[in-house]
PDB file of N, CA and C in Angstrom:
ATOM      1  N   UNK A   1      40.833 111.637 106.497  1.00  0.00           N
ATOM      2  CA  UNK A   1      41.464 111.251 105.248  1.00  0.00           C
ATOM      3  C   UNK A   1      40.909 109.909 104.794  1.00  0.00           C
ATOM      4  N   UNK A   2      40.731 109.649 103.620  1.00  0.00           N
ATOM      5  CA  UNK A   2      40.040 108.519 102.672  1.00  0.00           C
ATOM      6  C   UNK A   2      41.211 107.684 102.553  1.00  0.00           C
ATOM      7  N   UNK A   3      41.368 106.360 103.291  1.00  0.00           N
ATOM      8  CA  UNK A   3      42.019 105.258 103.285  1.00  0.00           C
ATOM      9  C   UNK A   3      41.334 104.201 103.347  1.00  0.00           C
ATOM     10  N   UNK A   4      41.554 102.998 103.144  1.00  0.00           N
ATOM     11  CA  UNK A   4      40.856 101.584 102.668  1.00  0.00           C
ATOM     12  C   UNK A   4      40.144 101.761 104.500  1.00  0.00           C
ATOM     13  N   UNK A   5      40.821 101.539 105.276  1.00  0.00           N
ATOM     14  CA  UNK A   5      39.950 101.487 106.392  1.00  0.00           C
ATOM     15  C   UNK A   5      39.018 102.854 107.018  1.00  0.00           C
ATOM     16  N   UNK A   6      39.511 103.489 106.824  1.00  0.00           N
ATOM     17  CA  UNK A   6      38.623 104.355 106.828  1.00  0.00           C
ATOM     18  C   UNK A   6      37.193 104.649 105.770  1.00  0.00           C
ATOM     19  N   UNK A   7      37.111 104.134 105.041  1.00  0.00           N
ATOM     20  CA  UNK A   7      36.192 103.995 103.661  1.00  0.00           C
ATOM     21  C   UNK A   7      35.323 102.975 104.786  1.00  0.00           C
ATOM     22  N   UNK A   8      35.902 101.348 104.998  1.00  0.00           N
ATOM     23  CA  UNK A   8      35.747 100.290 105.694  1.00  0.00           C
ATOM     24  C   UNK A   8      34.787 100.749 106.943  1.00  0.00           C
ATOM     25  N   UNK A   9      35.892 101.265 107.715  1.00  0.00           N
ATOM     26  CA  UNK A   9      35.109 101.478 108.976  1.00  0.00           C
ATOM     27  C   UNK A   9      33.696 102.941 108.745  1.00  0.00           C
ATOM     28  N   UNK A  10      33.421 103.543 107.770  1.00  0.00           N
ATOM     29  CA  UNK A  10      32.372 103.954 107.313  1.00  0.00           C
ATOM     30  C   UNK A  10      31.234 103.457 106.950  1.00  0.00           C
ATOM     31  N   UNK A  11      31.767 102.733 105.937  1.00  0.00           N
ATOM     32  CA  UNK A  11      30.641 101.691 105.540  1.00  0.00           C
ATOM     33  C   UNK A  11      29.846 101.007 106.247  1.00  0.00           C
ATOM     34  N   UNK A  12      30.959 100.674 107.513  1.00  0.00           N
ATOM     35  CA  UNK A  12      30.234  99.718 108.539  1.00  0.00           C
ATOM     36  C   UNK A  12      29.577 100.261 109.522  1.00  0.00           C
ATOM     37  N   UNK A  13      29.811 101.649 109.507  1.00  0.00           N
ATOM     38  CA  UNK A  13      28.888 102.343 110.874  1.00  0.00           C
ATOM     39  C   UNK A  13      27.882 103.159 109.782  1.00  0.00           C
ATOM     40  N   UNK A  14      27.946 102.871 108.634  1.00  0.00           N
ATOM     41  CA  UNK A  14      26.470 103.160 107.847  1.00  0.00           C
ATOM     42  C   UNK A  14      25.509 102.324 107.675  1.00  0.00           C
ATOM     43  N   UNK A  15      25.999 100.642 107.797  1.00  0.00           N
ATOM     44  CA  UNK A  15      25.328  99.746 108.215  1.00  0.00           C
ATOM     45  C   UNK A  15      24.563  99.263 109.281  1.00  0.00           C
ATOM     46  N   UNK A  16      25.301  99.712 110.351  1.00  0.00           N
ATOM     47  CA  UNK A  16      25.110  99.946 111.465  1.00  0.00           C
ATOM     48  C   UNK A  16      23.819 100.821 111.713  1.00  0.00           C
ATOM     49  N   UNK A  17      24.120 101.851 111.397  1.00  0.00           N
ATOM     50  CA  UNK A  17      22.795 102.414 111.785  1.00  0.00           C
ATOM     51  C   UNK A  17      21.515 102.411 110.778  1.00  0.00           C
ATOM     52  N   UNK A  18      21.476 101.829 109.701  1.00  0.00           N
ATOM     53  CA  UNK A  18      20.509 101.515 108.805  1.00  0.00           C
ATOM     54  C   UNK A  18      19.704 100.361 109.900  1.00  0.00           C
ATOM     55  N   UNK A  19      20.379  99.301 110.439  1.00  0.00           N
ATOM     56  CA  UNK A  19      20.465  98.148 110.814  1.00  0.00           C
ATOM     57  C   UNK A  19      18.942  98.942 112.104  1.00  0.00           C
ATOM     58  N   UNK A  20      19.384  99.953 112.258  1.00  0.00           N
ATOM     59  CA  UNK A  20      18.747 100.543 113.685  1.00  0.00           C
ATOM     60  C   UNK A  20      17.791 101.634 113.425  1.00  0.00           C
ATOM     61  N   UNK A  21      17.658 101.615 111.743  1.00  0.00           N
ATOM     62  CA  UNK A  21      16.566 102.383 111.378  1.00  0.00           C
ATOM     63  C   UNK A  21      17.173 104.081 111.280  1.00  0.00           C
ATOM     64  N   UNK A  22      18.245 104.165 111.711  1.00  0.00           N
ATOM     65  CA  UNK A  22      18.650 105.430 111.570  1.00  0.00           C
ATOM     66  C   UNK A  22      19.107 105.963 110.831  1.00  0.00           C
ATOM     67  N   UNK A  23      17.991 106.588 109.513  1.00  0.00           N
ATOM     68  CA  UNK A  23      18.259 106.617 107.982  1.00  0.00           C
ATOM     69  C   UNK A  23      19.569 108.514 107.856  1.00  0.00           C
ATOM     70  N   UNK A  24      18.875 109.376 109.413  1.00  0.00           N
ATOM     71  CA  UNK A  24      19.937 110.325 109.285  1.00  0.00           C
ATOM     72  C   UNK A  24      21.228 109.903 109.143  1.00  0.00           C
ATOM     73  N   UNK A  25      21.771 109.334 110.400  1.00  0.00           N
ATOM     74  CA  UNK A  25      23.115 109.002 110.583  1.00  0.00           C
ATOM     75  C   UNK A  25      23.356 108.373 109.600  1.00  0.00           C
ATOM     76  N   UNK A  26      23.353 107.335 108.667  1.00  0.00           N
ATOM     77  CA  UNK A  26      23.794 106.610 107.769  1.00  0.00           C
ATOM     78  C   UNK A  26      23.869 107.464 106.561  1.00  0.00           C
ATOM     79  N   UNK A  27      22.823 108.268 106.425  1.00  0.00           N
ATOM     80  CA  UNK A  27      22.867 109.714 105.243  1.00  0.00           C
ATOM     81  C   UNK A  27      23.985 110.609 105.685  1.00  0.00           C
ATOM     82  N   UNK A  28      24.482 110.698 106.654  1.00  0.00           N
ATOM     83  CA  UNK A  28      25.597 111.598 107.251  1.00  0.00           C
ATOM     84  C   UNK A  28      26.812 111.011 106.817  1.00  0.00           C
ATOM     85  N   UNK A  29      26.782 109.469 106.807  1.00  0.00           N
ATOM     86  CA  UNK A  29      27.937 108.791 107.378  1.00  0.00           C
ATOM     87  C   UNK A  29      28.375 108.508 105.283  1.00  0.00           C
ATOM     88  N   UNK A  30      27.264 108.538 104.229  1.00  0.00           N
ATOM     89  CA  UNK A  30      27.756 108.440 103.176  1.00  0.00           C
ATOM     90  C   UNK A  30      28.111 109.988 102.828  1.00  0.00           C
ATOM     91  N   UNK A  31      27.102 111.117 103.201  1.00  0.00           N
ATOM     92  CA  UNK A  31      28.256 112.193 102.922  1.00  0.00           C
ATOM     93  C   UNK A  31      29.527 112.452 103.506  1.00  0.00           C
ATOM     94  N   UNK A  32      30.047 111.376 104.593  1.00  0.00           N
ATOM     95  CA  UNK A  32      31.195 112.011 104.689  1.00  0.00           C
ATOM     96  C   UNK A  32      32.328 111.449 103.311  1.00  0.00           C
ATOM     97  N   UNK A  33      32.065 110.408 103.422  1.00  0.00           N
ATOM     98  CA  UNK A  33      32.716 109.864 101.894  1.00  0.00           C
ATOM     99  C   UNK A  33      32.584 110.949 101.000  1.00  0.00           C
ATOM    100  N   UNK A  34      32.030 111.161  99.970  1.00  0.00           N
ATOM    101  CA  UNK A  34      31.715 111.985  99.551  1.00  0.00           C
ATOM    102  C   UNK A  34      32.949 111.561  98.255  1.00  0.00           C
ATOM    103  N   UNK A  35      32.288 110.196  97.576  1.00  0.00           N
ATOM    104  CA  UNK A  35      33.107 109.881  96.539  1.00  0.00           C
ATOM    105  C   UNK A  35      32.975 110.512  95.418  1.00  0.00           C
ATOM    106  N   UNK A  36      32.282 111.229  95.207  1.00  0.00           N
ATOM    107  CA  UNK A  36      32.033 112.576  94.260  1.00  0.00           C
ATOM    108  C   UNK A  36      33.398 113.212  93.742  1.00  0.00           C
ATOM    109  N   UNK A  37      34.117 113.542  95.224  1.00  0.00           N
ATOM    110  CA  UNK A  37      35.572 114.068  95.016  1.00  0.00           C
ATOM    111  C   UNK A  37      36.639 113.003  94.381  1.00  0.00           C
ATOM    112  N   UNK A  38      36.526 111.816  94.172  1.00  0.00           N
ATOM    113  CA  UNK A  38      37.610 110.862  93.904  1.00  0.00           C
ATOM    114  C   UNK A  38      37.088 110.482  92.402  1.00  0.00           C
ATOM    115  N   UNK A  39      35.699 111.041  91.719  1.00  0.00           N
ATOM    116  CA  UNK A  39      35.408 110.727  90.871  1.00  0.00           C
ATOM    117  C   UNK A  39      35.664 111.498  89.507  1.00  0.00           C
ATOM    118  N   UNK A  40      36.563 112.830  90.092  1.00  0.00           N
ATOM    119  CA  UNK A  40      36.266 113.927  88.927  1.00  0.00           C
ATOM    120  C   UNK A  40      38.123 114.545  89.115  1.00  0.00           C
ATOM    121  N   UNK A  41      38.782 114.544  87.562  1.00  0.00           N
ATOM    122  CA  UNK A  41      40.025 114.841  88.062  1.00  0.00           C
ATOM    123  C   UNK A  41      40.137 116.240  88.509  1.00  0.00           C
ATOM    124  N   UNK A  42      41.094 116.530  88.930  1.00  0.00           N
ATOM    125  CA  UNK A  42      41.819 117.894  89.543  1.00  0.00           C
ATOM    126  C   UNK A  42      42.898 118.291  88.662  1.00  0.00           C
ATOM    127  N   UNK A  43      43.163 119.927  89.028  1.00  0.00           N
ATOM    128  CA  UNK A  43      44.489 120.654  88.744  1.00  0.00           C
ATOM    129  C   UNK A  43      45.750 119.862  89.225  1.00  0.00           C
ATOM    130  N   UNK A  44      46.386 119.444  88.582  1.00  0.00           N
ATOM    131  CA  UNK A  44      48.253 119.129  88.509  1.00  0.00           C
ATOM    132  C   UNK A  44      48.682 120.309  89.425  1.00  0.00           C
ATOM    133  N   UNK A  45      48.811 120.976  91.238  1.00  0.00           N
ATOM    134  CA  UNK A  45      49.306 122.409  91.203  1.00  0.00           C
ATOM    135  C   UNK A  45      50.398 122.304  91.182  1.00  0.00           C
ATOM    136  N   UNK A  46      51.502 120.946  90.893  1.00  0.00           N
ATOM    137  CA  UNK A  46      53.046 121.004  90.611  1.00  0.00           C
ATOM    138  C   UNK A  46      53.262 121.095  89.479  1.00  0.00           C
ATOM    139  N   UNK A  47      52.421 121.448  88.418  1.00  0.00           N
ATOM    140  CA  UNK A  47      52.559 121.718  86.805  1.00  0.00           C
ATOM    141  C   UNK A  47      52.256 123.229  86.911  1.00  0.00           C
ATOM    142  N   UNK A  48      52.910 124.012  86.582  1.00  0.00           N
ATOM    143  CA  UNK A  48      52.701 125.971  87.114  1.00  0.00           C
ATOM    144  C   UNK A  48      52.741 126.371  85.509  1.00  0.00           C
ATOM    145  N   UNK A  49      52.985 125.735  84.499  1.00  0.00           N
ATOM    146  CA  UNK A  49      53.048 126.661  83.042  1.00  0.00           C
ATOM    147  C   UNK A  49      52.055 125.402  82.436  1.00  0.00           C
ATOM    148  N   UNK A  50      52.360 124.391  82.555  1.00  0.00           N
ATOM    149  CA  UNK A  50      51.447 123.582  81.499  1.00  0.00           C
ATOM    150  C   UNK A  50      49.980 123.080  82.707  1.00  0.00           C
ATOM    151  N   UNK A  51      48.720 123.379  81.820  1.00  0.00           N
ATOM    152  CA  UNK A  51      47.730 122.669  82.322  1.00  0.00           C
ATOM    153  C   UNK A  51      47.309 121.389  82.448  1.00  0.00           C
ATOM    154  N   UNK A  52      47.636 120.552  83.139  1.00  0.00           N
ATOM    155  CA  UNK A  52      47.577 119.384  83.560  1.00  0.00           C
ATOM    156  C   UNK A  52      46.591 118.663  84.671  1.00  0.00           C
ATOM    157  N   UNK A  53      46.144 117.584  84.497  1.00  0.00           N
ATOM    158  CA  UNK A  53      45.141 117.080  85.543  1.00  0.00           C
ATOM    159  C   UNK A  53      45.282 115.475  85.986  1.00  0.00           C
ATOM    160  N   UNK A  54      45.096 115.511  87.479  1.00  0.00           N
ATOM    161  CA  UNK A  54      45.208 113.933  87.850  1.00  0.00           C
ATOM    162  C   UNK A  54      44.210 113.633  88.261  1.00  0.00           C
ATOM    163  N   UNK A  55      44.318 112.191  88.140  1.00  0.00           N
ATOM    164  CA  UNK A  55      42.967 111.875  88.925  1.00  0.00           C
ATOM    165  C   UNK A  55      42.690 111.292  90.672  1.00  0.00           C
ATOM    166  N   UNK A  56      42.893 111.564  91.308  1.00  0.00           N
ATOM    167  CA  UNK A  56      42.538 111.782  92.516  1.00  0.00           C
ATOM    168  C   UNK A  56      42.267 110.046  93.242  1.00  0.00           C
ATOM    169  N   UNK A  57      41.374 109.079  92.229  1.00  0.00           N
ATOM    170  CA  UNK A  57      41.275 108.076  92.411  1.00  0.00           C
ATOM    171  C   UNK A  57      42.110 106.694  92.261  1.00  0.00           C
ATOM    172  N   UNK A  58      43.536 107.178  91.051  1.00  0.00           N
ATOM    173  CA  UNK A  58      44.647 106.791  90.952  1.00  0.00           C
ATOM    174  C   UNK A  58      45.090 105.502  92.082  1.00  0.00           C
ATOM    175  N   UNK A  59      45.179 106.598  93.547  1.00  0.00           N
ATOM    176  CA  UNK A  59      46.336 105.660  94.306  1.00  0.00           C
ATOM    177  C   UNK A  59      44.974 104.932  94.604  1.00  0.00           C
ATOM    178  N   UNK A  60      43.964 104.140  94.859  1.00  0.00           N
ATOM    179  CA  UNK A  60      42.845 103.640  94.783  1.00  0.00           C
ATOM    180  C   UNK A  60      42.852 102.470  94.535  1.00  0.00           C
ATOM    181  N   UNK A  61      42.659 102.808  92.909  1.00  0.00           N
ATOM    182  CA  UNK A  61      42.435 102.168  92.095  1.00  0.00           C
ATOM    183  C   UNK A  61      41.137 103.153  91.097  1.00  0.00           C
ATOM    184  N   UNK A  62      41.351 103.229  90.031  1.00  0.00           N
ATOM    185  CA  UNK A  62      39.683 104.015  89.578  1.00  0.00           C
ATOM    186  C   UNK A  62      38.639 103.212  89.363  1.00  0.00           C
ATOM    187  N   UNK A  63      38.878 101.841  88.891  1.00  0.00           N
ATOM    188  CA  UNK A  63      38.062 101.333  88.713  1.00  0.00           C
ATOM    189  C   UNK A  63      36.985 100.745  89.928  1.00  0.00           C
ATOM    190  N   UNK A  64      37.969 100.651  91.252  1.00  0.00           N
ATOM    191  CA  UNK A  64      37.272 100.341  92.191  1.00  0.00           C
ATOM    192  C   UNK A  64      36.832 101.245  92.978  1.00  0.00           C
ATOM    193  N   UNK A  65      37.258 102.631  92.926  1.00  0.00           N
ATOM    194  CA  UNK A  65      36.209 104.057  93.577  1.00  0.00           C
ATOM    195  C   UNK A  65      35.231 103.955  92.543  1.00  0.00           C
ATOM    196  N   UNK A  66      35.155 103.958  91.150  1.00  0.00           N
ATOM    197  CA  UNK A  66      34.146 103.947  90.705  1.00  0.00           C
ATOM    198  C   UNK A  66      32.711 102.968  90.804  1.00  0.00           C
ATOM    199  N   UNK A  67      33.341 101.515  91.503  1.00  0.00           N
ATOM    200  CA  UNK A  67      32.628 101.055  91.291  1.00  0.00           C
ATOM    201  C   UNK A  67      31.841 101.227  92.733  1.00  0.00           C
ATOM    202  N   UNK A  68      32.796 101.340  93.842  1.00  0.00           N
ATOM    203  CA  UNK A  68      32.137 101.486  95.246  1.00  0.00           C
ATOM    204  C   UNK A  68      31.748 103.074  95.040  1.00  0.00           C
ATOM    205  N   UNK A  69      31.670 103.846  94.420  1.00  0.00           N
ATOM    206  CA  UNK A  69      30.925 105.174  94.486  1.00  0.00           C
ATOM    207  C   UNK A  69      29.628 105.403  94.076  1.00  0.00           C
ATOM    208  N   UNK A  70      29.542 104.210  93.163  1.00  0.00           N
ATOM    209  CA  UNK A  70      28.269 103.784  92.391  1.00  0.00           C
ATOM    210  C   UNK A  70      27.571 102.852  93.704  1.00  0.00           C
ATOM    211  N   UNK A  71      28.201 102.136  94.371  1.00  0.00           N
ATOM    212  CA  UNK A  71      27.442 101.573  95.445  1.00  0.00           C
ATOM    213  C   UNK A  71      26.631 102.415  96.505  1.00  0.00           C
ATOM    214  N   UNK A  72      27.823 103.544  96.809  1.00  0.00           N
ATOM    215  CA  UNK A  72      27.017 104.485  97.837  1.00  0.00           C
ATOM    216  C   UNK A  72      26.384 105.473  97.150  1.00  0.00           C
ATOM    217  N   UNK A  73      26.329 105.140  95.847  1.00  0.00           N
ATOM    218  CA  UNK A  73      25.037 106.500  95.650  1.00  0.00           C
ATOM    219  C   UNK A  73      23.971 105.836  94.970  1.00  0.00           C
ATOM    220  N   UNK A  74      23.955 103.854  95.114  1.00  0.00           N
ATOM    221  CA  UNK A  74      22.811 103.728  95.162  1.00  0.00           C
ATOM    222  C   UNK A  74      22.314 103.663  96.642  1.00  0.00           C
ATOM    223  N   UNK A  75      23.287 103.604  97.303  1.00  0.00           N
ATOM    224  CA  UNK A  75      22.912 103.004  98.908  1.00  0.00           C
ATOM    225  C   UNK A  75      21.922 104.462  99.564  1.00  0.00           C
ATOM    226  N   UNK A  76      22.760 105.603  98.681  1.00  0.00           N
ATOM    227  CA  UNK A  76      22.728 107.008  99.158  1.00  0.00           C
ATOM    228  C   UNK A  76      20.981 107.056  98.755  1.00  0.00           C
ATOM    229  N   UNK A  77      20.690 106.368  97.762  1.00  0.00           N
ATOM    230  CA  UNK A  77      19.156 106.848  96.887  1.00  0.00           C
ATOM    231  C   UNK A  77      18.199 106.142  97.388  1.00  0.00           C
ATOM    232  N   UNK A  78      18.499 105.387  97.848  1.00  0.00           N
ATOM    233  CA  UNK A  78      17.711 104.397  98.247  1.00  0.00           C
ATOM    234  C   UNK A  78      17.277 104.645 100.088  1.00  0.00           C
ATOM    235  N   UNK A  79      18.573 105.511 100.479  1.00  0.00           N
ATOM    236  CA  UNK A  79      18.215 106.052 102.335  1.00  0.00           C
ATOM    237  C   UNK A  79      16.752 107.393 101.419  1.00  0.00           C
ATOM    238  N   UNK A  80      17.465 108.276 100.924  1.00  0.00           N
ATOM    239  CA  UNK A  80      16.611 109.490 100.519  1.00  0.00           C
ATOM    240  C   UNK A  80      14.921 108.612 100.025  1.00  0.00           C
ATOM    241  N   UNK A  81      14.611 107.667  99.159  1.00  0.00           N
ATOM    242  CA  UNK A  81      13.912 107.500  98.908  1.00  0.00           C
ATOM    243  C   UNK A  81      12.765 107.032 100.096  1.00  0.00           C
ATOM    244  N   UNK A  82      13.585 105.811 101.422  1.00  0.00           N
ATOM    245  CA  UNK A  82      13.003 105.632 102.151  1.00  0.00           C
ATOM    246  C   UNK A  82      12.105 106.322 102.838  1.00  0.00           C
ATOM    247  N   UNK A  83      13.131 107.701 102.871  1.00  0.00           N
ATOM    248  CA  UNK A  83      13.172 109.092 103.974  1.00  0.00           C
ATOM    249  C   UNK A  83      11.888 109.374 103.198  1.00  0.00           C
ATOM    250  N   UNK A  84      11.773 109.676 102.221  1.00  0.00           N
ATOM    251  CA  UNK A  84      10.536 110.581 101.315  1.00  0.00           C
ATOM    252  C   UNK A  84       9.211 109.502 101.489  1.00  0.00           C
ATOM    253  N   UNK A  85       9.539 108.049 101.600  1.00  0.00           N
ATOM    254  CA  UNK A  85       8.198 107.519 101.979  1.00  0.00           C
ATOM    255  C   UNK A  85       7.812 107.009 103.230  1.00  0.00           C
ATOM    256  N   UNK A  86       8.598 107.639 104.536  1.00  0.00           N
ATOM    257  CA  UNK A  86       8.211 107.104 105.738  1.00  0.00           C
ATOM    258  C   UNK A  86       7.726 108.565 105.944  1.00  0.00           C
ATOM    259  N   UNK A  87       7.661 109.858 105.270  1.00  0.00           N
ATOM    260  CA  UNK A  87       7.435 111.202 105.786  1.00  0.00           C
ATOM    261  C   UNK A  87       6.350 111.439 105.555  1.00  0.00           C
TER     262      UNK A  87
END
């Protein structure tokens, strides 16, 4: 489950292994985040007649998943890019 420390203690064992050259694990360790999901709203399923949508990033904050989602998918582009020029 996606909680401030858990986000935290991700980040830091994606650092971690960048730190050690280990561009898999750290590519693993931002898909598990996978702030993609906190970025796009969802179905209301306690609204059953009216169509309704929340946003997922709410208890958060949105502005700050958005802005740390934008971090790991430059962090994310920048492992892939490495990957494509050490190959």
């Amino acid at each position: 489950m996606l909680n401030e420390s858990a986000i935290s203690e991700a980040l830091e064992n994606c650092v971690a292994h960048l730190e050690r050259d280990n561009l898999d694990q750290a590519e693993a360790t931002l898909r598990v985040l996978d702030f993609d999901r906190l970025l796009k709203p969802i179905e209301d399923p306690s609204k059953q007649r009216q169509r309704r949508f929340v946003d997922p990033a709410e208890g958060y904050g949105v502005e700050r998943v958005h802005e740390t989602g934008d971090h790991i998918h430059a962090c994310f582009s920048a492992i892939l890019n490495a990957r494509s020029k050490a190959a």
